[in-house]
PDB file of N, CA and C in Angstrom:
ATOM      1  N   UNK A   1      83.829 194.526-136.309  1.00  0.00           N
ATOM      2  CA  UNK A   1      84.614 195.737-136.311  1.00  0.00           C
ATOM      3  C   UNK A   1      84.808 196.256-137.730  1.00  0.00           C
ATOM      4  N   UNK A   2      84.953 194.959-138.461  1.00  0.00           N
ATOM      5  CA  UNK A   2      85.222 195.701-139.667  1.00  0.00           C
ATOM      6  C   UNK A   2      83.832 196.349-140.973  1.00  0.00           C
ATOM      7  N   UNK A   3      82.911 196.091-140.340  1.00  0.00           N
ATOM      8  CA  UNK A   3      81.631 196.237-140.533  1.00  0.00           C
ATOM      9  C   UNK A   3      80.965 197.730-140.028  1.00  0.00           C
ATOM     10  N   UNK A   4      82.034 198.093-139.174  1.00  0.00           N
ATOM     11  CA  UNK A   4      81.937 199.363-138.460  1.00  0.00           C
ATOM     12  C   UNK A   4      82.975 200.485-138.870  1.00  0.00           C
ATOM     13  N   UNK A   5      83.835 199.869-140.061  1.00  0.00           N
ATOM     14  CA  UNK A   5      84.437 200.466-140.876  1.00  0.00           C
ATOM     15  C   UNK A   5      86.006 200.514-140.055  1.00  0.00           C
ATOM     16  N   UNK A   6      86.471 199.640-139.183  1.00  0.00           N
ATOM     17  CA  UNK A   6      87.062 200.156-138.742  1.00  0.00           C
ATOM     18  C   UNK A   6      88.109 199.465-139.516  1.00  0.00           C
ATOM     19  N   UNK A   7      89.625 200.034-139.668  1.00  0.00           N
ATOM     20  CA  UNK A   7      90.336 199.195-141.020  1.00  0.00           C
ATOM     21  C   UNK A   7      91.533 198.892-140.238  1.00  0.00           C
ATOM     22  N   UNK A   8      92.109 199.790-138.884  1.00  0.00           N
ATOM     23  CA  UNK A   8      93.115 199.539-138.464  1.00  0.00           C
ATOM     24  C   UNK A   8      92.764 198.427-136.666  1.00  0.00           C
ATOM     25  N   UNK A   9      92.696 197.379-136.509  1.00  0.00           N
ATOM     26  CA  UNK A   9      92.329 196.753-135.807  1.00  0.00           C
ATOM     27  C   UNK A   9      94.100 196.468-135.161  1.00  0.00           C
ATOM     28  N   UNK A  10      93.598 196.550-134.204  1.00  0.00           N
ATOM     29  CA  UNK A  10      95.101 195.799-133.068  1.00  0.00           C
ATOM     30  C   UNK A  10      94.434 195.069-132.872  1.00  0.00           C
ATOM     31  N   UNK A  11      95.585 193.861-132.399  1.00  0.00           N
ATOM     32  CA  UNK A  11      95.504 192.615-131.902  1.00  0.00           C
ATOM     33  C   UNK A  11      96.391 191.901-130.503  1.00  0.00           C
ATOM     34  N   UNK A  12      95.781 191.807-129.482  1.00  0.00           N
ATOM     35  CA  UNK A  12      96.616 191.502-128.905  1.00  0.00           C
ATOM     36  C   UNK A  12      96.097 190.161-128.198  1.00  0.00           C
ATOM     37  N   UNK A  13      97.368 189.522-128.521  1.00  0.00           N
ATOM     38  CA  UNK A  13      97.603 187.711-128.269  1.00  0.00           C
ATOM     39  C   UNK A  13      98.136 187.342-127.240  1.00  0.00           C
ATOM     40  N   UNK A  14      98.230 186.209-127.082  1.00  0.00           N
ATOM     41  CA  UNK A  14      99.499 185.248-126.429  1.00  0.00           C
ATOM     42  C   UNK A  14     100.819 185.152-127.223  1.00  0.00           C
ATOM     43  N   UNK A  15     101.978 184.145-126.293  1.00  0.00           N
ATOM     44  CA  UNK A  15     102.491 183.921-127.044  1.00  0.00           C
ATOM     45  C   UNK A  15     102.470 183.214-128.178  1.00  0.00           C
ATOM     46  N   UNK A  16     103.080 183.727-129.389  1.00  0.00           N
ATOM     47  CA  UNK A  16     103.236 182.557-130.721  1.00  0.00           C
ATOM     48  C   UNK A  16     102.811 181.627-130.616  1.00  0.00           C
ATOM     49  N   UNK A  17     103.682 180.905-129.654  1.00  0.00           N
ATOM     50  CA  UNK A  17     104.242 179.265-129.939  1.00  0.00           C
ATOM     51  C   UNK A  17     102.953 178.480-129.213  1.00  0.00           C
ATOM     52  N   UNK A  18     102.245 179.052-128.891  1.00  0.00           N
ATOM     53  CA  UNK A  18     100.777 178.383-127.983  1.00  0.00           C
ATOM     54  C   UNK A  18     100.017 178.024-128.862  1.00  0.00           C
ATOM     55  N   UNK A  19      99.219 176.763-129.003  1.00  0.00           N
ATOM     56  CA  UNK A  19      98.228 176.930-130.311  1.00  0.00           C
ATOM     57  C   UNK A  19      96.904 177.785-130.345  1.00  0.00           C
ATOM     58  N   UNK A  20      96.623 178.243-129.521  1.00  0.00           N
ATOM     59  CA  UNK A  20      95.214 179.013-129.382  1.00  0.00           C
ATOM     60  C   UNK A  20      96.194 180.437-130.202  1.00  0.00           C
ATOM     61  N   UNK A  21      97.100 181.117-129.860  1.00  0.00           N
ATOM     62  CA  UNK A  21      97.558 181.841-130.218  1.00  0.00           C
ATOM     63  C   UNK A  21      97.547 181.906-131.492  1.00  0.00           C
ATOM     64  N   UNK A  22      98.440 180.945-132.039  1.00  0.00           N
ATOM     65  CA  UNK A  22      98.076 180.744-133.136  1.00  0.00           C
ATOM     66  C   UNK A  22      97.008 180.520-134.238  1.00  0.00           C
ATOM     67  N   UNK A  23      96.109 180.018-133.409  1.00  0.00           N
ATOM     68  CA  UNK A  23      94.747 180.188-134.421  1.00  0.00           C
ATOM     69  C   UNK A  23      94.256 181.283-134.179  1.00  0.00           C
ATOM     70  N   UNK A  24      94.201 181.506-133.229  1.00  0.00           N
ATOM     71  CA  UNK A  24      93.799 183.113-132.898  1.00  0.00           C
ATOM     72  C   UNK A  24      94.450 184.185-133.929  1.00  0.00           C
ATOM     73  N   UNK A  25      95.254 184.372-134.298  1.00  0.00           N
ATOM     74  CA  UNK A  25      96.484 184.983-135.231  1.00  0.00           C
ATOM     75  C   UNK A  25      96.306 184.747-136.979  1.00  0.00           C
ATOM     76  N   UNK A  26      95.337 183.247-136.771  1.00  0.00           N
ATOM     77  CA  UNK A  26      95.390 182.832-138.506  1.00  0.00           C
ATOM     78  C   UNK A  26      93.961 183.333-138.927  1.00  0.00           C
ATOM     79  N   UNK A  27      92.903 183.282-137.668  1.00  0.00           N
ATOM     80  CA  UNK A  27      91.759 184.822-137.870  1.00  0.00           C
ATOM     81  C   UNK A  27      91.658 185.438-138.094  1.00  0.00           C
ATOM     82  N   UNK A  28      93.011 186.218-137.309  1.00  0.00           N
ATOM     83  CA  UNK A  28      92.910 187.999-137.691  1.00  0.00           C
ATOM     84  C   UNK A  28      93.637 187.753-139.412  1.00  0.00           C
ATOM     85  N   UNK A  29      94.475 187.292-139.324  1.00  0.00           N
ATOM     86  CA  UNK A  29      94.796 187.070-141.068  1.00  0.00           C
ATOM     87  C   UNK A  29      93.924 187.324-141.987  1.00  0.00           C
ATOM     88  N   UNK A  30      93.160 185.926-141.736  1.00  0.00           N
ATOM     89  CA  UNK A  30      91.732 185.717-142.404  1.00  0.00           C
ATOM     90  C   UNK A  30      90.552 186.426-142.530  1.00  0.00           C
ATOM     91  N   UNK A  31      90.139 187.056-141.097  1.00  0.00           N
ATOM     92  CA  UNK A  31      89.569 188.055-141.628  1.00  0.00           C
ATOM     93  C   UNK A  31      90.043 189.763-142.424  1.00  0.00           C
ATOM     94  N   UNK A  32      91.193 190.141-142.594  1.00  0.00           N
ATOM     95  CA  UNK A  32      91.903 191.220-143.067  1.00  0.00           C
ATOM     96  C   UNK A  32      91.880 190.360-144.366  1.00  0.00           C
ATOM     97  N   UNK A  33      92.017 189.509-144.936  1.00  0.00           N
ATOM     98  CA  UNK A  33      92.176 189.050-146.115  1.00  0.00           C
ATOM     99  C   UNK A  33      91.021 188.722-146.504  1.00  0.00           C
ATOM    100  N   UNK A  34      90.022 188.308-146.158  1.00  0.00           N
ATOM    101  CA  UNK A  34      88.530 188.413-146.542  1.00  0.00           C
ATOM    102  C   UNK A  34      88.294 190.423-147.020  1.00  0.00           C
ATOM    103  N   UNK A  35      88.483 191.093-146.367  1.00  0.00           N
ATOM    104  CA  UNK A  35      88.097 192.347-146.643  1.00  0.00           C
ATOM    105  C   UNK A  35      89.182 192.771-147.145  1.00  0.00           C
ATOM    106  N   UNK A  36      90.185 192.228-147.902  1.00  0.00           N
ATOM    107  CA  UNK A  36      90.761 193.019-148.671  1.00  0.00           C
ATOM    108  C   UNK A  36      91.975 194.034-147.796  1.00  0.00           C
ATOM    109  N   UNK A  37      92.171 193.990-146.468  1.00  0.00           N
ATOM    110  CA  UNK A  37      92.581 194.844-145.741  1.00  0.00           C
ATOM    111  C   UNK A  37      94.265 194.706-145.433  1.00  0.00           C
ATOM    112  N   UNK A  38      95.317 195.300-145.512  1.00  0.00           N
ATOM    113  CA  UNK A  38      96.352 195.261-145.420  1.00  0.00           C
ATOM    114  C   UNK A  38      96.939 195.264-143.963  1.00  0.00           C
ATOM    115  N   UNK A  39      97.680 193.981-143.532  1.00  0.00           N
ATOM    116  CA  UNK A  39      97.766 193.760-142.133  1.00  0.00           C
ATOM    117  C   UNK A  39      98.975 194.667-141.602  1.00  0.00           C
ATOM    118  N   UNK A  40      98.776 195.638-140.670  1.00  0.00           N
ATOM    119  CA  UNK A  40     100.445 196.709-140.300  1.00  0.00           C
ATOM    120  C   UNK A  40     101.031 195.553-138.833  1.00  0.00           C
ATOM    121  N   UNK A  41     101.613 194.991-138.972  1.00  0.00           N
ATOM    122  CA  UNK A  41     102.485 194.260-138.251  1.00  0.00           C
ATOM    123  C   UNK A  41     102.744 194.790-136.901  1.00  0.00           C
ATOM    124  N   UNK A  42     102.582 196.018-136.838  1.00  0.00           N
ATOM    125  CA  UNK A  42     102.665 197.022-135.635  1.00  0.00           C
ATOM    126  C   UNK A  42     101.394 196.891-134.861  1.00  0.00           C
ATOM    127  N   UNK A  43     100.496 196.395-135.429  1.00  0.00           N
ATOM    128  CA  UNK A  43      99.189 196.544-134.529  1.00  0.00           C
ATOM    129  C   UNK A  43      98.892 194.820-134.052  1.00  0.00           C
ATOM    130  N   UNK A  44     100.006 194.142-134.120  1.00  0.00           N
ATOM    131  CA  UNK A  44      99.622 192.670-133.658  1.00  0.00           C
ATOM    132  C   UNK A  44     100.691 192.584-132.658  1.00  0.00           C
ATOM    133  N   UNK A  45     100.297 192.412-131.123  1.00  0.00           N
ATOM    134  CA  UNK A  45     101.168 192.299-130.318  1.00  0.00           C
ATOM    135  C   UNK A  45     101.092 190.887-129.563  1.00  0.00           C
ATOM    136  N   UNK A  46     101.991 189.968-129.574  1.00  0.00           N
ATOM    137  CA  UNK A  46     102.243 188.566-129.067  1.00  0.00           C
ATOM    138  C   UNK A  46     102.572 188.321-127.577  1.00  0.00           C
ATOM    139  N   UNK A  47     102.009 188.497-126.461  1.00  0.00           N
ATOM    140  CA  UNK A  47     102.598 188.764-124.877  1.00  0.00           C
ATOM    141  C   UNK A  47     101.921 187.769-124.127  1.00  0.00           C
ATOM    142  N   UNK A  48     101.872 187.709-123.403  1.00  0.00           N
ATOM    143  CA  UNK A  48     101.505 186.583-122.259  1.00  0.00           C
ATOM    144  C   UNK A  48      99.795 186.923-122.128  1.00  0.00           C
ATOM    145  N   UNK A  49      99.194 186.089-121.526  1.00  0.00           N
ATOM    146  CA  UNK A  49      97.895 186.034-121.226  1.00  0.00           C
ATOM    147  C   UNK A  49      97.611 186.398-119.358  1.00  0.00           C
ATOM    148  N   UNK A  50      98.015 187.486-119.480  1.00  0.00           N
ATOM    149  CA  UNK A  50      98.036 188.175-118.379  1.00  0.00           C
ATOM    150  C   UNK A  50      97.569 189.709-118.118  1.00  0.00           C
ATOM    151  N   UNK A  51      97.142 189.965-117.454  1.00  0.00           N
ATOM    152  CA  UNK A  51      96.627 191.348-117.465  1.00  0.00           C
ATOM    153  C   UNK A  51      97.586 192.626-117.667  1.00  0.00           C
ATOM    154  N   UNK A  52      99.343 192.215-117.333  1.00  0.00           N
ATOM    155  CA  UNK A  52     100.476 193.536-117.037  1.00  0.00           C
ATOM    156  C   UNK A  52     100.540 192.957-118.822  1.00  0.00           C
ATOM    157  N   UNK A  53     100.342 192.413-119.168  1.00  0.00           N
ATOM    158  CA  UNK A  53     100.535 192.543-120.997  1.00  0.00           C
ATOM    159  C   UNK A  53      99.455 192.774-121.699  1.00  0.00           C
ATOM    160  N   UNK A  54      98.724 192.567-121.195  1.00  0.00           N
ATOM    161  CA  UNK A  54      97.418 193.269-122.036  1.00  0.00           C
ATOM    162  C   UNK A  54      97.445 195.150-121.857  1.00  0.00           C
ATOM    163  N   UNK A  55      97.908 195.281-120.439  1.00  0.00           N
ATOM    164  CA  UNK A  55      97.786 196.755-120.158  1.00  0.00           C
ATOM    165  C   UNK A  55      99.403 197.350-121.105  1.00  0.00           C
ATOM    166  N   UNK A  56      99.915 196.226-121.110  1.00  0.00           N
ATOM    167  CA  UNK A  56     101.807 197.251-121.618  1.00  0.00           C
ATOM    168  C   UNK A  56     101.207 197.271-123.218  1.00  0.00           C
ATOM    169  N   UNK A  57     100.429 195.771-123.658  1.00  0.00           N
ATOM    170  CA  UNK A  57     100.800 196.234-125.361  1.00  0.00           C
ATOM    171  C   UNK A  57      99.865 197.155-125.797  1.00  0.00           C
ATOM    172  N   UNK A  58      98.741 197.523-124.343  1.00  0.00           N
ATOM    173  CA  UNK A  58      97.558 198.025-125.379  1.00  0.00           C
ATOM    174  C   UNK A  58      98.448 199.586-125.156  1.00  0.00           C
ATOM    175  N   UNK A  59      99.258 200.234-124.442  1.00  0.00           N
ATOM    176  CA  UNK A  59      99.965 201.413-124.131  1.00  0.00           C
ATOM    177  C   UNK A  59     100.835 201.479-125.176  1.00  0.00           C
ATOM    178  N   UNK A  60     101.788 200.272-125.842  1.00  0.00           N
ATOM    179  CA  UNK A  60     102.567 200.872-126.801  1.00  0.00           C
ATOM    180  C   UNK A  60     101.625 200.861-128.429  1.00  0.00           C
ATOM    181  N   UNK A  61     100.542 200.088-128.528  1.00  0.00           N
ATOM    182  CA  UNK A  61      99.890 200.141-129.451  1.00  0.00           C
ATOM    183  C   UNK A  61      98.814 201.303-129.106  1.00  0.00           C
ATOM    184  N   UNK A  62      98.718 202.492-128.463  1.00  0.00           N
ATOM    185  CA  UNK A  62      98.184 203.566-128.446  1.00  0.00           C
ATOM    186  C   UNK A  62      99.487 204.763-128.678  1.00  0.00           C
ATOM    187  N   UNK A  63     100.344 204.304-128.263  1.00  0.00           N
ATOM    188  CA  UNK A  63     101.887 205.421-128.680  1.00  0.00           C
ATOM    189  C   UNK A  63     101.985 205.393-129.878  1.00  0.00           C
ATOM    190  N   UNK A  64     101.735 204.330-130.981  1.00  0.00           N
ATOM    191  CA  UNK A  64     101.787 204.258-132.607  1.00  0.00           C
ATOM    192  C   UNK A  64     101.542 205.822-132.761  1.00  0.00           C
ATOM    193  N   UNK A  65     102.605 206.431-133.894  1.00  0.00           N
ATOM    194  CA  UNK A  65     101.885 207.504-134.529  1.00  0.00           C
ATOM    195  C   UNK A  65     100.513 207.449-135.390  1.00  0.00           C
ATOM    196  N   UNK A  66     100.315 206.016-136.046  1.00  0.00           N
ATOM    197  CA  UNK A  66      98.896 206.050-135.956  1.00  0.00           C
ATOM    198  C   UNK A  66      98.103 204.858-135.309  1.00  0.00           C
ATOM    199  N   UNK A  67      97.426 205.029-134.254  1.00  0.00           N
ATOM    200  CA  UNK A  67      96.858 204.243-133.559  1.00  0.00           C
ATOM    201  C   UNK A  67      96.057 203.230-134.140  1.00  0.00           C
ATOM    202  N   UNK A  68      95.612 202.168-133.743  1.00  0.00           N
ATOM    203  CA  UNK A  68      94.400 201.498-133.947  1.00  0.00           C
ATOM    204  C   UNK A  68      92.843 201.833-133.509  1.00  0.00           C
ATOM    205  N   UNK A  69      91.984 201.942-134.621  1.00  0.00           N
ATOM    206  CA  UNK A  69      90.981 202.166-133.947  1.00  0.00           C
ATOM    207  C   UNK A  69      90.033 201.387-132.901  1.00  0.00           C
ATOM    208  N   UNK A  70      90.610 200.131-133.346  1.00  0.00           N
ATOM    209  CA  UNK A  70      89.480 198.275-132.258  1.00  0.00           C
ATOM    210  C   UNK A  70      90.574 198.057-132.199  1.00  0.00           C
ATOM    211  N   UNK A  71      90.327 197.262-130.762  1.00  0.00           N
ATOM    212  CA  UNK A  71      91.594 196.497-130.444  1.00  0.00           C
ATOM    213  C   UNK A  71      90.571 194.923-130.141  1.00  0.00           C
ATOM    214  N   UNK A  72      91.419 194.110-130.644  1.00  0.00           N
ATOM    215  CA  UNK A  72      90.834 192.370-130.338  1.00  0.00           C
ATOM    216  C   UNK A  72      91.903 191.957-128.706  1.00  0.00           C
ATOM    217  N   UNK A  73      91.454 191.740-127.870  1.00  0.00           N
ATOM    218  CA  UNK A  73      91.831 191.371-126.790  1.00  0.00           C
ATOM    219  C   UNK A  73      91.844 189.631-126.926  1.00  0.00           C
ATOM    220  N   UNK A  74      92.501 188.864-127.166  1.00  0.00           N
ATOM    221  CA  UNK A  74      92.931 187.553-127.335  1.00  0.00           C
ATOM    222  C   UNK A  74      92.409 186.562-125.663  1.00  0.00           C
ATOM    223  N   UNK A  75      91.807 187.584-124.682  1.00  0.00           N
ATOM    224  CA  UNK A  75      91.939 186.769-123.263  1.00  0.00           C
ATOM    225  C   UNK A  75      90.991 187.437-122.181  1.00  0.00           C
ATOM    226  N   UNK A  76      90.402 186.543-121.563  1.00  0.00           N
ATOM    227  CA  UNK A  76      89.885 187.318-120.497  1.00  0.00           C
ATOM    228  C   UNK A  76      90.869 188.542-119.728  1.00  0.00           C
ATOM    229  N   UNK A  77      92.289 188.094-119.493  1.00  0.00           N
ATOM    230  CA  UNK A  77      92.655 188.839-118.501  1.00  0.00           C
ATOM    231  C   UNK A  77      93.564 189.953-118.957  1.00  0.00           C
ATOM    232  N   UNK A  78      94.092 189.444-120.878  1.00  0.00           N
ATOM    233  CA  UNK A  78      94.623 190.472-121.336  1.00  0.00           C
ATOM    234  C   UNK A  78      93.717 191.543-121.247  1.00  0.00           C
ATOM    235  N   UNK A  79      92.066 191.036-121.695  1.00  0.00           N
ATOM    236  CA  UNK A  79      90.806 192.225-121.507  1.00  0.00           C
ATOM    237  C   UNK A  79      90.806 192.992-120.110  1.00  0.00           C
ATOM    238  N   UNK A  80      91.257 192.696-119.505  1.00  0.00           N
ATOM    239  CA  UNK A  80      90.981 193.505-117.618  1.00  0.00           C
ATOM    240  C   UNK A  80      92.342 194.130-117.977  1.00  0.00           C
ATOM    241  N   UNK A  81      93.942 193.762-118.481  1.00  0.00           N
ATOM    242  CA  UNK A  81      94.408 194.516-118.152  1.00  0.00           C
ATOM    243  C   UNK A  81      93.810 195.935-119.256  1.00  0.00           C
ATOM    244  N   UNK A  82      93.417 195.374-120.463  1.00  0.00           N
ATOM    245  CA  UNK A  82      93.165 196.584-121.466  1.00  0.00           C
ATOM    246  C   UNK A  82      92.292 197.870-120.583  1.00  0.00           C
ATOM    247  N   UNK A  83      91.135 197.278-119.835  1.00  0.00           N
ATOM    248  CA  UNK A  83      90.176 197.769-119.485  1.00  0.00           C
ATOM    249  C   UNK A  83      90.916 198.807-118.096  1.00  0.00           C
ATOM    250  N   UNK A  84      92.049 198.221-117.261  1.00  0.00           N
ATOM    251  CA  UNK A  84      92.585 198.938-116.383  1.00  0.00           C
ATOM    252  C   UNK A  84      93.433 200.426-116.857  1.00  0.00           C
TER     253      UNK A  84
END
């Protein structure tokens, strides 16, 4: 994504306290800090691995006055709800 220039990436996870979450989370870090890229806290959303949270965070992370251009889907089913 970021190769595609895209600079504002959402992220949407599990919860925190899960360890996949968490490594999942020390990625997106890692890669924004490999490219130099400044992480907006607004575009990383932490919700269940379920499809009604993949569909709610990818809705309030499109309400941002400025949106994300990629979104990283953290889950198969957060991806179906994104995709619904």
């Amino acid at each position: 994504m970021i190769g595609n220039n895209h600079k504002r990436i959402g992220l949407i996870n599990g919860h925190v306290h899960r360890f996949t979450s968490g490594e999942r989370l020390k990625g997106y870090d890692r890669a924004h800090a490999d490219y130099s890229l400044e992480i907006d806290l607004q575009l990383v959303k932490n919700s269940g691995y379920d499809e009604k949270s993949g569909y709610e965070s990818l809705v309030q992370l499109m309400k941002l006055t400025n949106p994300p251009t990629a979104v990283v889907a953290c889950n198969y089913y957060t991806t179906i709800g994104i995709v619904k």
